[in-house]
Protein backbone atom coordinates (compact mmCIF):
# COMPACT_ATOMS: atom_id res chain seq x y z
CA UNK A 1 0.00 0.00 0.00
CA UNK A 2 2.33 2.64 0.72
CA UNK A 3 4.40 1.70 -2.64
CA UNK A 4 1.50 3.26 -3.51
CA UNK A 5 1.36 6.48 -1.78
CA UNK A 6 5.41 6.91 -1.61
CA UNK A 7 6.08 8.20 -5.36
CA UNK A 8 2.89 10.76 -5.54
CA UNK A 9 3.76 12.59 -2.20
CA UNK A 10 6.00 14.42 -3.68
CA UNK A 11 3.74 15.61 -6.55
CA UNK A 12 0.80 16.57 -3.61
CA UNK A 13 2.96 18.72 -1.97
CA UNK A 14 4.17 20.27 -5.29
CA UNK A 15 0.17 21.15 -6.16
CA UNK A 16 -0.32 22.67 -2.84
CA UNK A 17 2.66 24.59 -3.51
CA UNK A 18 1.28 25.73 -6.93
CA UNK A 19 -2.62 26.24 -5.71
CA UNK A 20 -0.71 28.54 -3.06
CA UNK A 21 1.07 30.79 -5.69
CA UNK A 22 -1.97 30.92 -7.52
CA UNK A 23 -4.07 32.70 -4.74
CA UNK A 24 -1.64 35.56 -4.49
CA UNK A 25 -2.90 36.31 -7.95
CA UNK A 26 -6.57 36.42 -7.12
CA UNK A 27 -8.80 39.18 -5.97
CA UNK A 28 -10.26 38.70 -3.53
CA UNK A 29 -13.99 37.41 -4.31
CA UNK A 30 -12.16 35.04 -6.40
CA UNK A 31 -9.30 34.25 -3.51
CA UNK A 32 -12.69 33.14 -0.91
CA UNK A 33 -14.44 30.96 -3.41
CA UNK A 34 -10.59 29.27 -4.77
CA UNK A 35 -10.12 28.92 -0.99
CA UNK A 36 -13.05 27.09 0.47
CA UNK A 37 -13.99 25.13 -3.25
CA UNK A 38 -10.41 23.84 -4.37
CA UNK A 39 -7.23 24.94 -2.07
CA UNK A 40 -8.95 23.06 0.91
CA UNK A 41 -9.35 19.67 -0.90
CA UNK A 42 -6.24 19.81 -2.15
CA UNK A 43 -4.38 20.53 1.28
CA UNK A 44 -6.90 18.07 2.90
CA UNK A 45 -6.06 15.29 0.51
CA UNK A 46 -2.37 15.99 0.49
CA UNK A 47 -1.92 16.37 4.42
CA UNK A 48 -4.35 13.30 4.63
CA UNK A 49 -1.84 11.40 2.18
CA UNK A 50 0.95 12.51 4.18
CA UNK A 51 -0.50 11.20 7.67
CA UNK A 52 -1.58 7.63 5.97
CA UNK A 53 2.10 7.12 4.83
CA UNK A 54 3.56 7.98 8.08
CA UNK A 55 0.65 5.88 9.85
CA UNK A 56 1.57 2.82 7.30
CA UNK A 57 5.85 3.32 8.00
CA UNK A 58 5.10 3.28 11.82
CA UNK A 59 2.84 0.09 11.53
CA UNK A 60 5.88 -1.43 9.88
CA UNK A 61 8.32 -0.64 12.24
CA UNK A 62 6.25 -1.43 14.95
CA UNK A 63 5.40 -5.05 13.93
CA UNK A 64 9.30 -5.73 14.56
CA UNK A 65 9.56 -4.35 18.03
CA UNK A 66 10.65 -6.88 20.52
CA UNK A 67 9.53 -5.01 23.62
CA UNK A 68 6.54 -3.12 24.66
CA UNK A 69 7.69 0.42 24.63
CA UNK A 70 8.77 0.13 20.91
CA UNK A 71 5.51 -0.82 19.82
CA UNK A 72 3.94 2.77 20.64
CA UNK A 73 7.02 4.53 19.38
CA UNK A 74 7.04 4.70 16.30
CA UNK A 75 3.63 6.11 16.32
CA UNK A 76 4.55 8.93 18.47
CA UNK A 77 7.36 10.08 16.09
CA UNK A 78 4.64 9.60 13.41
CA UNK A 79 2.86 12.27 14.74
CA UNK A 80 5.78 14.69 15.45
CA UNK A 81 6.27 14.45 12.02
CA UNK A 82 2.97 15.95 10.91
């Protein structure tokens, strides 16, 4: 699954990066509706990308611990990493 996710999360964060540039051309009647309509899918989709890929690399690395505290680790950095 995340061989999946891996090679486009580059490409996410490149669109938000673009949809960003693009509102500092708009007015701003057309900045509210871009907002709300497109820029917020994107960044959803893209952050919610980003936080399935770091969920799926800490499920990995947790199915090798060998004692209890390195089970929930991996999880924690996870989420430091958002």
């Amino acid at each position: 699954m995340d061989a999946m996710i891996t090679p486009k999360l580059p490409a996410w964060q490149q669109l938000v990066l673009d949809v960003k540039k693009l509102m500092l051309e708009l007015n701003a009647h057309d900045l509210k509706t871009f907002y709300g309509d497109f820029y917020l899918s994107v960044l959803f989709q893209a952050n919610g990308l980003q936080a399935l890929h770091l969920t799926i690399q800490a499920y990995q690395a947790a199915k090798s611990a060998k004692k209890p505290d390195d089970y929930l680790k991996p999880f924690l950095e996870a989420v430091q990493d958002l």
